[in-house]
Protein backbone atom coordinates (compact mmCIF):
# COMPACT_ATOMS: atom_id res chain seq x y z
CA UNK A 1 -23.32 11.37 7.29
CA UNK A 2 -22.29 8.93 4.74
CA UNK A 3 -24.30 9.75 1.02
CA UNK A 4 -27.20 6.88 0.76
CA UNK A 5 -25.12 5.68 -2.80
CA UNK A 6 -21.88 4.94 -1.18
CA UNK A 7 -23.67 3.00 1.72
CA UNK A 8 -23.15 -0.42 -0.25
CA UNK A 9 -19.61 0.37 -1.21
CA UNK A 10 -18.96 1.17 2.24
CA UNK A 11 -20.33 -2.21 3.50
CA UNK A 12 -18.15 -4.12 0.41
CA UNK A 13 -15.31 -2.74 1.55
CA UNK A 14 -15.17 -3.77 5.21
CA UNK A 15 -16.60 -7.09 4.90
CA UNK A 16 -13.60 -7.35 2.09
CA UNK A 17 -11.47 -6.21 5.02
CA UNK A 18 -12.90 -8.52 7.32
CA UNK A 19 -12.81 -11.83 4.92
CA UNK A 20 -8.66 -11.12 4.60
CA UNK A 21 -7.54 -10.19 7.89
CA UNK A 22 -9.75 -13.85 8.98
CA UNK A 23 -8.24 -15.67 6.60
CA UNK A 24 -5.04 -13.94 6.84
CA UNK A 25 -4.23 -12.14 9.83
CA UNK A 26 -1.66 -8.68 10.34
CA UNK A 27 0.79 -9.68 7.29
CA UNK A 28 3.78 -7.53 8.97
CA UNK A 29 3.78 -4.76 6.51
CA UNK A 30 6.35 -3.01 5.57
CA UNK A 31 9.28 -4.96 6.18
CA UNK A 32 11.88 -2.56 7.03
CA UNK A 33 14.31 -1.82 10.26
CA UNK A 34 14.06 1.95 9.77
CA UNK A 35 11.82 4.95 8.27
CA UNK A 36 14.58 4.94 5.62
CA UNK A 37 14.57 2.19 4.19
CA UNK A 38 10.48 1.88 3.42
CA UNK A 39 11.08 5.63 1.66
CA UNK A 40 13.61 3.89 -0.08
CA UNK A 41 11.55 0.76 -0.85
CA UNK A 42 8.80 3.23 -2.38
CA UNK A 43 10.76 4.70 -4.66
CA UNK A 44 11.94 0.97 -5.92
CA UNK A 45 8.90 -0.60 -5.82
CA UNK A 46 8.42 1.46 -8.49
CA UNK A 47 7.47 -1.08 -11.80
CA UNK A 48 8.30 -3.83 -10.19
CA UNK A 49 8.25 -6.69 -7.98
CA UNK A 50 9.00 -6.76 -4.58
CA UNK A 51 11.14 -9.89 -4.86
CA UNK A 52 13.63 -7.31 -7.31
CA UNK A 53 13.23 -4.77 -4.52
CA UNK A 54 14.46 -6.96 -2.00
CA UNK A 55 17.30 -8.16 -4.07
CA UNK A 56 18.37 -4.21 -4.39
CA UNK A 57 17.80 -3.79 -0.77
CA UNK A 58 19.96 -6.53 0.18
CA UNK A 59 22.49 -4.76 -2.24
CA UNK A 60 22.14 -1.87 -0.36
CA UNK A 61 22.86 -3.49 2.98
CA UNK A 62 25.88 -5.05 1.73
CA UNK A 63 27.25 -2.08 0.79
CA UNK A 64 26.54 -0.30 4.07
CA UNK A 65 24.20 1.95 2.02
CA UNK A 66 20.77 2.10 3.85
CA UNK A 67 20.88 4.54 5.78
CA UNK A 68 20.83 8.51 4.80
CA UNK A 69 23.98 9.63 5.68
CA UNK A 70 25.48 6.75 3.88
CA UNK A 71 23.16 7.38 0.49
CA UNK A 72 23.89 10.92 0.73
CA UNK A 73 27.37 10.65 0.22
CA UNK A 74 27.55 7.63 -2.41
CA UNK A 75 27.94 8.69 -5.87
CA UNK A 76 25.84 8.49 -8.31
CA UNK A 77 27.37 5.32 -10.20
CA UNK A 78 27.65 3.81 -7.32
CA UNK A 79 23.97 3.92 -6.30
CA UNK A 80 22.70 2.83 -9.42
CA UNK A 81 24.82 0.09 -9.18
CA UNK A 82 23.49 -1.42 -6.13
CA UNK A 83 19.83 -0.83 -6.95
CA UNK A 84 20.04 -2.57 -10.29
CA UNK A 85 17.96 -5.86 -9.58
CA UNK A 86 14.95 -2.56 -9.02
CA UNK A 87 14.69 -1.71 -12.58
CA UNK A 88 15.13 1.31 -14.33
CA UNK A 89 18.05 2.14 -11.96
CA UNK A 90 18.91 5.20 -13.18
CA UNK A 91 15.99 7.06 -12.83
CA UNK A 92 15.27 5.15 -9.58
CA UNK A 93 18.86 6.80 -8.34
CA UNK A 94 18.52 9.95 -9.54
CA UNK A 95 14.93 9.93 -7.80
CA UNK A 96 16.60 9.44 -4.39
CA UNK A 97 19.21 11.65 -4.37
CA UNK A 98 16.08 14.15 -5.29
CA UNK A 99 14.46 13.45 -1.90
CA UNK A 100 17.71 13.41 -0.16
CA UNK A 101 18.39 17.04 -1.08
CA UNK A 102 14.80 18.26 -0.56
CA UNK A 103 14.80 16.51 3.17
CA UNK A 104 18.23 18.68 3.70
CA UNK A 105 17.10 22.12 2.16
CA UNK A 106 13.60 21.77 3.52
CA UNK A 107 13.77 19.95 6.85
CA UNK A 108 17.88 19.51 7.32
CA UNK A 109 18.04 16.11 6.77
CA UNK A 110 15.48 15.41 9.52
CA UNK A 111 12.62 12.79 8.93
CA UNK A 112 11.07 13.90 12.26
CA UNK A 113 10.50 17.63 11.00
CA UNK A 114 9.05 16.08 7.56
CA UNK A 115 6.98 13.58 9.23
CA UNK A 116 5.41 16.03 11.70
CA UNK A 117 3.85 18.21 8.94
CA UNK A 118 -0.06 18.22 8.27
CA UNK A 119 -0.43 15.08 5.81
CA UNK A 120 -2.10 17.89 3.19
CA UNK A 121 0.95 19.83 3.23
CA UNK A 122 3.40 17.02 3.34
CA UNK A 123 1.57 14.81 0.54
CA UNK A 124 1.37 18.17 -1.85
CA UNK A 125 5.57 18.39 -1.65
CA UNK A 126 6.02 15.16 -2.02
CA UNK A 127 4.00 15.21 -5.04
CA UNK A 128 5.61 17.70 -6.71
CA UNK A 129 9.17 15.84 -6.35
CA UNK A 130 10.37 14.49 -9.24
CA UNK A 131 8.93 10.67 -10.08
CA UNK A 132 6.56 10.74 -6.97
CA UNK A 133 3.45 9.81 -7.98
CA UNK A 134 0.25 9.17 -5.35
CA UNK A 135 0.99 5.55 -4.73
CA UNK A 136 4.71 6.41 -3.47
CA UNK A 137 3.77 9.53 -1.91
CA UNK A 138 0.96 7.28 0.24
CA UNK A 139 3.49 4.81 0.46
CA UNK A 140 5.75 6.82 2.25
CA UNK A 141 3.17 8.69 4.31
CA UNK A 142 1.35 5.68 5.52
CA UNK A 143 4.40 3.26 6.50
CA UNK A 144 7.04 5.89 7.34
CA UNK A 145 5.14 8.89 8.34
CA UNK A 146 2.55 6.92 9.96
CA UNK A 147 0.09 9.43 8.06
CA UNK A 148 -3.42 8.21 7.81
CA UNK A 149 -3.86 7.82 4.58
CA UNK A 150 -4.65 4.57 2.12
CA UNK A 151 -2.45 3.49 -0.54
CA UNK A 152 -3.90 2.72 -3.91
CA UNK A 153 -2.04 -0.16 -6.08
CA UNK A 154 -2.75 -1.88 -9.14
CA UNK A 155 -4.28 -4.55 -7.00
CA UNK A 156 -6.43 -2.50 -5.31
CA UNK A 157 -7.77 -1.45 -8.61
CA UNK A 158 -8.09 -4.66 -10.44
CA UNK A 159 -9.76 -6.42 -7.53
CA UNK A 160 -12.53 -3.29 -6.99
CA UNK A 161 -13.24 -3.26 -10.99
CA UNK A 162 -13.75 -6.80 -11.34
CA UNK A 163 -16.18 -6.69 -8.39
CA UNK A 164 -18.02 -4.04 -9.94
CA UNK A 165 -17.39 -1.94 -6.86
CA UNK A 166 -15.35 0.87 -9.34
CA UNK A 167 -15.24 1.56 -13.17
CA UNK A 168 -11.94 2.05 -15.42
CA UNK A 169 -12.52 5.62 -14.98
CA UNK A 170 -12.88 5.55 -11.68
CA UNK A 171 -9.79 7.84 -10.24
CA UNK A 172 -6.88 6.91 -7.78
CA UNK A 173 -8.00 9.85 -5.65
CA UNK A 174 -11.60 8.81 -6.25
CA UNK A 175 -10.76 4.86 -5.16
CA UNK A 176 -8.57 6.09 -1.83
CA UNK A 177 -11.79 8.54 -0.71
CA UNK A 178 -14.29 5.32 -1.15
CA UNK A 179 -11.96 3.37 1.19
CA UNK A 180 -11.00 5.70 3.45
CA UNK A 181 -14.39 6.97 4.16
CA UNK A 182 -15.60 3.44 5.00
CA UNK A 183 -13.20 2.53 7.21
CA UNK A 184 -13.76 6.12 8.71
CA UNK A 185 -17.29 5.60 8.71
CA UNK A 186 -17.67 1.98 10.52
CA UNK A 187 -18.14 1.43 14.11
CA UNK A 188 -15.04 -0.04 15.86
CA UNK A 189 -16.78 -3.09 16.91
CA UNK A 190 -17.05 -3.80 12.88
CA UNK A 191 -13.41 -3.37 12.42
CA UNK A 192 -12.88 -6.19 15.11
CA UNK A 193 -11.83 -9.23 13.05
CA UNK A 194 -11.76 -12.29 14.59
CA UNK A 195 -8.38 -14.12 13.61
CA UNK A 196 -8.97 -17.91 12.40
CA UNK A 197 -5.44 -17.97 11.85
CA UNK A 198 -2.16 -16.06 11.10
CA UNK A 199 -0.97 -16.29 8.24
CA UNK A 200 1.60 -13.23 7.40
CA UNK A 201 3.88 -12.45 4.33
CA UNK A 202 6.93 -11.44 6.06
CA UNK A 203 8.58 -11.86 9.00
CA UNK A 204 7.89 -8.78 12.42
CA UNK A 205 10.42 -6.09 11.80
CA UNK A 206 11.11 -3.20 13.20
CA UNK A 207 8.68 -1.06 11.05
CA UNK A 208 5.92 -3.77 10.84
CA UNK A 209 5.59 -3.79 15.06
CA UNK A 210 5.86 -0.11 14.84
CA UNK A 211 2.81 1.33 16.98
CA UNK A 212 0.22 3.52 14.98
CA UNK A 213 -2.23 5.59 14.70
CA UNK A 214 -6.11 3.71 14.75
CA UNK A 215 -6.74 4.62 11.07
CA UNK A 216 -3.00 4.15 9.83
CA UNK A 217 -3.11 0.83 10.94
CA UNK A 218 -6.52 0.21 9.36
CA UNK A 219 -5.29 1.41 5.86
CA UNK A 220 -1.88 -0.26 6.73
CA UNK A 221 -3.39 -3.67 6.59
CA UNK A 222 -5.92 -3.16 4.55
CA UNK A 223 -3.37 -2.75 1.77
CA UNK A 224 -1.01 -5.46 2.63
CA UNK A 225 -4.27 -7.91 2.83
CA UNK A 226 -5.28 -6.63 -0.84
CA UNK A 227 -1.85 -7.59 -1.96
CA UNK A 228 -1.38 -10.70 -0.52
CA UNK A 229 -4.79 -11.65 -1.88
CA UNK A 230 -4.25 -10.07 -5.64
CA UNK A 231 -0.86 -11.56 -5.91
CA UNK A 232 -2.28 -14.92 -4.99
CA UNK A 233 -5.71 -14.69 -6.74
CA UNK A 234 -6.55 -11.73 -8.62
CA UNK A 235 -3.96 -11.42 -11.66
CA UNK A 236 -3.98 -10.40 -15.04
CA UNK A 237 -5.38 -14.02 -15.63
CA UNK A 238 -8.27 -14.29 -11.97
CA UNK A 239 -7.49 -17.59 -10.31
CA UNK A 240 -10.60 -17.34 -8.39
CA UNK A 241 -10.66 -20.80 -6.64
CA UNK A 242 -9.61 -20.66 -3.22
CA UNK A 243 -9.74 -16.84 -3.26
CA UNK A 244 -11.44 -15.35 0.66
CA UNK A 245 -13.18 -12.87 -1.93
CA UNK A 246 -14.46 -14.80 -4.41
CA UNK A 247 -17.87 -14.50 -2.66
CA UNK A 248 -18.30 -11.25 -2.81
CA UNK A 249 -17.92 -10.95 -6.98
CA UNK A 250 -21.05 -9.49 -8.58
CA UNK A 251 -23.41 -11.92 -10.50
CA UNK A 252 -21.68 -11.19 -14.06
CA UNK A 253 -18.41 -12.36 -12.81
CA UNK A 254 -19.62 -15.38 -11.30
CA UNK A 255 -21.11 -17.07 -14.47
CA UNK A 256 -19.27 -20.34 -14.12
CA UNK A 257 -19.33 -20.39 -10.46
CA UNK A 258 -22.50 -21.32 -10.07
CA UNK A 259 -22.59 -19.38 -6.70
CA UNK A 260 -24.98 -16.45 -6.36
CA UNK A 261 -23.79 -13.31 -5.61
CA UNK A 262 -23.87 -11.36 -1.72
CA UNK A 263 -27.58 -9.91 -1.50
CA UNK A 264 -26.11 -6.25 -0.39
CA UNK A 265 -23.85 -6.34 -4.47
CA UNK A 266 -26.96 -7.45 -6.04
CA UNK A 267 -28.90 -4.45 -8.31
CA UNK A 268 -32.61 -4.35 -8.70
């Protein structure tokens, strides 16, 4: 039984859901050939773009590094090398050789006994590794583990504040319950989009056409949709003008729009 005060949040998010994936379509998130490679990608996604990630990834391919045998035995110098274009290499290294040793003393090197854990379990260790914070643990849960959980960004953030649908002090934990509760709540005939067009990011690959669980593939494009859409529309500076969510803004953000805001965001 979903709590009368979230019903209207609820109902944002999935016609936000809706309004992407019609205007966009599946955008092939993550891009990766292997379960590898998006754990690495978390970790160097890290303060940065993804254009610098894929600049250290191709760097890593190049060197014949992307895999986790190879990682596990390239030194340190090395590594930090290759993943320069990532930012704050050094940490960034150090950071995967981290998870490298705790997948070998914990699971022996095996991403099928880390991946089959309860998501509880598995999202508390990976916590409590050094420089894994909730975005990368989620990150690595959702598109390597195929865990069902959502993956709070900046994006996702700015996009609910300035819709009024969270506050500043509104908590990652707090934002990734509101979403995954509505998606969990909603009949499957409302999570039927139909497709205008497709329109996707990145090219298929191997992780992208990966088959998945109902709800992982919910919060799977969910996220990639709220990215494509806040890194086209909803920066520091909102271009709002062309945006598939400008509709939805509350009445306070629309000023100069001259639109009037969804019935179901309006307040008595």
């Amino acid at each position: 039984m979903v709590p009368s005060s979230r019903l209207s949040e609820h109902d944002t998010i999935l016609r936000y859901y809706r309004s992407l994936l019609a205007r966009y379509g599946p955008q092939n998130w993550w891009p990766a050939q292997s379960r590898f490679e998006v754990v690495v990608g978390a970790y160097l996604t890290q303060n940065t773009n993804w254009s610098n990630v894929e600049k250290a990834m191709a760097n890593l391919r190049r060197g014949r590094a992307l895999s986790l045998s190879a990682m596990r035995d390239l030194k340190l110098s090395r590594l930090q090398q290759l993943i320069r274009p990532s930012g704050y290499f050094r940490q960034k290294a150090l950071r995967l050789k981290t998870f490298i040793r705790y997948l070998d003393t914990r699971y022996s090197g095996s991403l099928d006994r880390l991946f089959s854990q309860p998501t509880a379990q598995l999202r508390a260790e990976l916590l409590a590794l050094n420089g894994v914070g909730p975005e990368t643990a989620d990150s690595i849960l959702l598109y390597a583990g195929n865990h069902p959980v959502f993956v709070v960004d900046a994006y996702t953030r700015r996009i609910l504040e300035r819709h009024g649908v969270v506050s500043p002090k509104t908590s990652y934990e707090e934002i990734r319950a509101l979403i995954e509760q509505a998606i969990t709540s909603a009949a499957p005939e409302l999570l039927r989009v139909p497709q205008r067009g497709i329109d996707p990011r990145h090219p298929a690959s191997r992780m992208s056409r990966m088959a998945r669980h109902e709800l992982a593939q919910h919060y799977n494009e969910l996220h990639a949709l709220i990215v494509r859409a806040g890194n086209s529309f909803c920066r520091s500076a909102p271009q709002c003008e062309g945006c598939p969510l400008k509709d939805f803004l509350p009445q306070s953000s629309r000023a100069t729009t001259g639109v009037a805001a969804p019935s179901y965001l309006q307040h008595p």
